[in-house]
C-alpha atoms as a PDB file:
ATOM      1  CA  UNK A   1      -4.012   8.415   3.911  1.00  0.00           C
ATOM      2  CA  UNK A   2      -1.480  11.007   5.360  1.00  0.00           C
ATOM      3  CA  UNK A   3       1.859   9.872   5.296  1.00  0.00           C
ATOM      4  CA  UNK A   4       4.929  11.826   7.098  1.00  0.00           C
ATOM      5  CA  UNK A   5       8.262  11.941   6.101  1.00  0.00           C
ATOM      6  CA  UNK A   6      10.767  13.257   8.592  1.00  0.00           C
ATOM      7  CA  UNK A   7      14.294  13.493   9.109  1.00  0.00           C
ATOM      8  CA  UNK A   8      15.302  12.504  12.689  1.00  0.00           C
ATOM      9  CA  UNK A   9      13.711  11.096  15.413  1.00  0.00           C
ATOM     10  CA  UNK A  10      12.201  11.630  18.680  1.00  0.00           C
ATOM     11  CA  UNK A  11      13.451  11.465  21.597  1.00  0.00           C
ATOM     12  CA  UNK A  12      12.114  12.741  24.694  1.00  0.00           C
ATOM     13  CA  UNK A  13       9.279  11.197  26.014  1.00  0.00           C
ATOM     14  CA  UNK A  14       6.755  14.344  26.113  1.00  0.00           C
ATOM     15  CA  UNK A  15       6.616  14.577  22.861  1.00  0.00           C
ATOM     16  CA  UNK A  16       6.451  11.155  21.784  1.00  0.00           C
ATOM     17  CA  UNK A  17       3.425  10.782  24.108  1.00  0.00           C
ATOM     18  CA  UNK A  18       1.834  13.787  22.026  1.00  0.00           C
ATOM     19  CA  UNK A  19       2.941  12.353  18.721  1.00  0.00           C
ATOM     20  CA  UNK A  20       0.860   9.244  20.007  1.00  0.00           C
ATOM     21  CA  UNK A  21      -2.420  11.285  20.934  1.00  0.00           C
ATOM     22  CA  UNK A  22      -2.828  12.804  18.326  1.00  0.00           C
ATOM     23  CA  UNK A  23      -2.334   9.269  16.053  1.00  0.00           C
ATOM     24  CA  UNK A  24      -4.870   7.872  18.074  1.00  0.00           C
ATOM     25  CA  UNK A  25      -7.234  11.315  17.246  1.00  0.00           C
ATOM     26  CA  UNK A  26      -6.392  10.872  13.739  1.00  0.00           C
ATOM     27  CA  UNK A  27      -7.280   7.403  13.165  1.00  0.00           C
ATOM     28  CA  UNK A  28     -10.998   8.454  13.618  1.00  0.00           C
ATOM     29  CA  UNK A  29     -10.250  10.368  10.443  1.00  0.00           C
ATOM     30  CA  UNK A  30      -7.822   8.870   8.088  1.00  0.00           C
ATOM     31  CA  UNK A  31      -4.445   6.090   8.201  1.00  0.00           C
ATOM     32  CA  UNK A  32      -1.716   7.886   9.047  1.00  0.00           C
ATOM     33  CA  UNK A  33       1.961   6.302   9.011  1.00  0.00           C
ATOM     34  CA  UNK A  34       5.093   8.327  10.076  1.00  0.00           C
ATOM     35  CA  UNK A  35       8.642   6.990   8.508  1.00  0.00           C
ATOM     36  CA  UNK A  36      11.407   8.609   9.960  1.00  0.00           C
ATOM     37  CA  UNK A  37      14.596   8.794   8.031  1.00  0.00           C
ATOM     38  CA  UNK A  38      18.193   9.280   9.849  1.00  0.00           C
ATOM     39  CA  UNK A  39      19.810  12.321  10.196  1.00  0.00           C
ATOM     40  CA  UNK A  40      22.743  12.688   8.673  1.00  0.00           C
ATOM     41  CA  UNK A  41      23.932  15.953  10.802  1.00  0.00           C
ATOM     42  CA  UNK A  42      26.895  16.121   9.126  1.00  0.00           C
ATOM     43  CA  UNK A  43      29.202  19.440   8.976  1.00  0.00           C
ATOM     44  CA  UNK A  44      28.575  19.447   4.763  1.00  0.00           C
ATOM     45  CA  UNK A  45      25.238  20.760   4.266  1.00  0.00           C
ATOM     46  CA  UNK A  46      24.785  19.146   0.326  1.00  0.00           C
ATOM     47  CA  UNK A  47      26.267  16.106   1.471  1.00  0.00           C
ATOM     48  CA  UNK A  48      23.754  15.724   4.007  1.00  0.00           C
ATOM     49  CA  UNK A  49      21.208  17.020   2.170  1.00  0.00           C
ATOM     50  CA  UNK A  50      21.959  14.564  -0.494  1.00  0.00           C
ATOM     51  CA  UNK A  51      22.064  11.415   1.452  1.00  0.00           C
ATOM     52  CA  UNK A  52      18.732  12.528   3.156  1.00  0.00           C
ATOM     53  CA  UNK A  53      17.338  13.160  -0.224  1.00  0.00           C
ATOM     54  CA  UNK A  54      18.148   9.788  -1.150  1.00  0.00           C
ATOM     55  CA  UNK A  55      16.488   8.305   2.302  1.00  0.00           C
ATOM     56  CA  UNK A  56      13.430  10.133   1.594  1.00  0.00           C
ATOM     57  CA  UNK A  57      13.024   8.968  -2.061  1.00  0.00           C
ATOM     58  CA  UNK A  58      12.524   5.597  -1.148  1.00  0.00           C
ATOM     59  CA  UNK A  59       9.185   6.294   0.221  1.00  0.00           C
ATOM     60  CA  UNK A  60       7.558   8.716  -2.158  1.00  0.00           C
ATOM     61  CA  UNK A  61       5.126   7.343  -4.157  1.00  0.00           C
ATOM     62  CA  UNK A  62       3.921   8.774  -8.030  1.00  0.00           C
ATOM     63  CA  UNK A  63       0.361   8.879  -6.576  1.00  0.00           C
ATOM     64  CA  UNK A  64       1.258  10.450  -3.900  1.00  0.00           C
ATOM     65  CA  UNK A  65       0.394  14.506  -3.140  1.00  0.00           C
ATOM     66  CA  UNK A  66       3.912  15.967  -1.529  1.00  0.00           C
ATOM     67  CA  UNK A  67       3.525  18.799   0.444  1.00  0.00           C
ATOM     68  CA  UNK A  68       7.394  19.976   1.644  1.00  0.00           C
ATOM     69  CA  UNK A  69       7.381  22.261   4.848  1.00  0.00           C
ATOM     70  CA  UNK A  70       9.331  25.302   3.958  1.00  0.00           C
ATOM     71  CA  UNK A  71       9.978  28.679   5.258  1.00  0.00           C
ATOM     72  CA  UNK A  72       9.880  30.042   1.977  1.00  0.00           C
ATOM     73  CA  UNK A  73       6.728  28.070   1.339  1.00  0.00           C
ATOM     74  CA  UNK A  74       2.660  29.711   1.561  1.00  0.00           C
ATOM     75  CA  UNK A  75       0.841  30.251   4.863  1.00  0.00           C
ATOM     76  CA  UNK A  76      -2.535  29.751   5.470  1.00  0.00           C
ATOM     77  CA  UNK A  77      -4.811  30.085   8.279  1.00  0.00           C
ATOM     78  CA  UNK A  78      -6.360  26.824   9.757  1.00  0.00           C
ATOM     79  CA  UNK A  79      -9.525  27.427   8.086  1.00  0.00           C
ATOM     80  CA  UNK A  80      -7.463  27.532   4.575  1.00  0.00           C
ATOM     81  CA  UNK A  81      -5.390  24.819   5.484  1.00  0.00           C
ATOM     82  CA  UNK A  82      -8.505  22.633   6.357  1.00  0.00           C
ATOM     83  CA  UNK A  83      -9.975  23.733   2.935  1.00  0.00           C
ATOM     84  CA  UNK A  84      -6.611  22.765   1.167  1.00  0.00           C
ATOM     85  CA  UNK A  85      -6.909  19.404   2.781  1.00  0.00           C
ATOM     86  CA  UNK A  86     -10.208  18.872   1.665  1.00  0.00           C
ATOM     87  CA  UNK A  87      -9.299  19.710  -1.694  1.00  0.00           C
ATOM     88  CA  UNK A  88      -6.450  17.926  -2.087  1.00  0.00           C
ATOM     89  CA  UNK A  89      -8.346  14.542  -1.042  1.00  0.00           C
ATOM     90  CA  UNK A  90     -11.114  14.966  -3.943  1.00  0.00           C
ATOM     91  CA  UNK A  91      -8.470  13.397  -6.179  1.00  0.00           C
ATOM     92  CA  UNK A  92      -5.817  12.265  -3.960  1.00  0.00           C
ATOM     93  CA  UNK A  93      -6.127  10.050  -1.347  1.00  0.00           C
ATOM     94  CA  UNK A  94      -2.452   9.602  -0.823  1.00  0.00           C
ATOM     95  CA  UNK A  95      -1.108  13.172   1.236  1.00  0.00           C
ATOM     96  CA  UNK A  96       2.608  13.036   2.190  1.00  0.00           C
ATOM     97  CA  UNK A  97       4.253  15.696   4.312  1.00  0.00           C
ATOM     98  CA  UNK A  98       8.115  16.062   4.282  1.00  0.00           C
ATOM     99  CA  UNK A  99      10.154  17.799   7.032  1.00  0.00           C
ATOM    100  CA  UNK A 100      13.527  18.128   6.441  1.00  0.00           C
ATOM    101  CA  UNK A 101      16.601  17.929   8.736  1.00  0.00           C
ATOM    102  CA  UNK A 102      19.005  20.805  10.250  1.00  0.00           C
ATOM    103  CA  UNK A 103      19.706  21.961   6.493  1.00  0.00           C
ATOM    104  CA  UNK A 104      15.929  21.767   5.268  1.00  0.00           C
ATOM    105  CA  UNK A 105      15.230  19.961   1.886  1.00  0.00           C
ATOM    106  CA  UNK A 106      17.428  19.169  -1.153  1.00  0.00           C
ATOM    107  CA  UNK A 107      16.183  21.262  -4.231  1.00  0.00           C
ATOM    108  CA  UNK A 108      15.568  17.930  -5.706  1.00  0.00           C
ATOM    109  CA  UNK A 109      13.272  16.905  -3.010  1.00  0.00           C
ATOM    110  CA  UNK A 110      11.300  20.527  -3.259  1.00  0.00           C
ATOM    111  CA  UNK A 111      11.435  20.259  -7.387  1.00  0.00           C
ATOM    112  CA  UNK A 112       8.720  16.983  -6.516  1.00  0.00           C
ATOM    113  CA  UNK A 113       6.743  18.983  -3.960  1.00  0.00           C
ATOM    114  CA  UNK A 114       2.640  19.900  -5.331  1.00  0.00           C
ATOM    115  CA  UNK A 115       2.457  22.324  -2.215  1.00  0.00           C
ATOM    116  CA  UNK A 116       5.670  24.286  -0.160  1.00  0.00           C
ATOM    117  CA  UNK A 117       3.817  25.169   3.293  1.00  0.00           C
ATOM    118  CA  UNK A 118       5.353  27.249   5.776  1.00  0.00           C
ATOM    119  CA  UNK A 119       3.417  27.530   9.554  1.00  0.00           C
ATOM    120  CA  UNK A 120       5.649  30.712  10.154  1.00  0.00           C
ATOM    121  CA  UNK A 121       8.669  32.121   9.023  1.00  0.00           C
ATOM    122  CA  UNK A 122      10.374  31.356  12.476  1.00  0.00           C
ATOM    123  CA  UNK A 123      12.586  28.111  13.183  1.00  0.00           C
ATOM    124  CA  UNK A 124      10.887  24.964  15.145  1.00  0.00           C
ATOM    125  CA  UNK A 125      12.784  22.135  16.600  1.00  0.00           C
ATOM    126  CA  UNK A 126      12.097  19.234  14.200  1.00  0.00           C
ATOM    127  CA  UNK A 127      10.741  17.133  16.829  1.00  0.00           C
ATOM    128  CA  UNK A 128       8.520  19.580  18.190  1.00  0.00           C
ATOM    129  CA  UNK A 129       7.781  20.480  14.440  1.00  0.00           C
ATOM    130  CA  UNK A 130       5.775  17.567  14.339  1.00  0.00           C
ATOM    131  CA  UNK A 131       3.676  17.307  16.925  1.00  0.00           C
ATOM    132  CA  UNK A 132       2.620  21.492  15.603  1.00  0.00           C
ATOM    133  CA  UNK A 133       2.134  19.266  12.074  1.00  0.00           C
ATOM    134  CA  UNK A 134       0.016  16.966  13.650  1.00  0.00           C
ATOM    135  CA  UNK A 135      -2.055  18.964  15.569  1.00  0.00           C
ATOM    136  CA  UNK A 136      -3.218  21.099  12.606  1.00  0.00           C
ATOM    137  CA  UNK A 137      -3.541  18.039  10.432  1.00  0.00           C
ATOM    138  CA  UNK A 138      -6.219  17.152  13.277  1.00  0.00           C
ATOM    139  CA  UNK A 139      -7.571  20.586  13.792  1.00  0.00           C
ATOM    140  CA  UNK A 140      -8.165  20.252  10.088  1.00  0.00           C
ATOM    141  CA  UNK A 141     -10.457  17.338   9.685  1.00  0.00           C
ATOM    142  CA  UNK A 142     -12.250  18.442  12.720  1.00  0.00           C
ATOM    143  CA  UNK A 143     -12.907  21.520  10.750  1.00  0.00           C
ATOM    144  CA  UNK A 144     -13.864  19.585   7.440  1.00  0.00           C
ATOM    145  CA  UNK A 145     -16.185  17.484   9.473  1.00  0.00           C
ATOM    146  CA  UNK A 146     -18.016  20.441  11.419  1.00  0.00           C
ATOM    147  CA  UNK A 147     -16.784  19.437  14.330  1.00  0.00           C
ATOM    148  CA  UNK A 148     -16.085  21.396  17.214  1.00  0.00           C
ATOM    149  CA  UNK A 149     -12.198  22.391  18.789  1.00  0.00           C
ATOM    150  CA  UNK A 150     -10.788  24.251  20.618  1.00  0.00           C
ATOM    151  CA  UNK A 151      -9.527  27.625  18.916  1.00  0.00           C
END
C-alpha cells in the first residue's frame, strides 16, 4: 500500500483531474490512499510546523516505511527510485510519503523518516508536487513490472 500524507489541498480542477488518473493507473498496481492534512499557513513557522506535525502523526503507522520529501534529502534517477521501491516492499508493504506545507517538515516529523527524498533541489507548488509524486510512483511500478512508458 502507498499512503500520502500532505499538507494542503487541491484546488484547481487540472490538477485534481491528474491526481485522479494517475489513482486510477495505480490501482492496477497497489492501494493507494491520500489524507490531506490542513494547512496551517500561519506567519510563525514552528507554530505551524508544530500543529502540522501533530495532524500528520495521527496517521503514521509503526509498520509503516516513511519516506519525507526534502530538499536536503537523496536524489535518484527513476530507474533507482523504481529499484528503491522494489526494495522497500520486500519487507514493507506499508510505504507512506509525507509532503510538508509552506515551511516543510518539523524535525520531529523528519527524526521518523526511513528515507529523505528530494526530486530536485528547486521549489514545487505543493499541489503540483503531487501529481510529479504520483507520476513517478507510477513510472516506478511500470518499471518494476517491465512494462513499457514513456521516457
Amino acid at each position: 500500500m502507498i499512503k500520502i500524507i500532505t499538507v494542503g489541498s487541491i484546488k484547481e480542477s487540472y490538477l485534481r483531474e491528474a491526481i485522479e488518473e494517475y489513482k486510477k493507473r495505480l490501482s492496477k498496481y497497489t492501494s493507494l490512499e491520500i489524507i490531506e492534512c490542513k494547512d496551517e499557513g500561519l506567519v510563525e513557522k514552528e507554530k505551524t510546523l508544530k500543529l502540522e506535525e501533530e495532524k500528520i502523526l495521527k496517521y503514521i503507522n509503526e509498520k509503516d516505511y516513511i519516506i519525507t520529501l526534502e530538499i536536503e534529502g537523496k536524489e535518484f534517477t527513476s530507474e533507482e527510485f523504481a529499484e528503491k521501491i522494489d526494495k522497500i516492499q520486500i519487507e514493507n508493504s506499508n510505504i507512506t510519503f509525507i509532503i510538508g506545507g509552506s515551511y516543510g517538515l518539523s524535525d520531529n516529523i523528519k527524526s521518523k523518516s526511513n528515507l529523505k527524498l528530494s526530486f530536485s533541489k528547486m521549489t514545487f507548488p505543493h499541489q503540483l508536487f503531487r501529481v510529479i509524486l504520483l507520476e513517478q510512483i507510477y513510472r516506478a511500478f511500470k518499471i518494476n513490472h517491465h512494462e513499457s512508458y514513456h521516457k
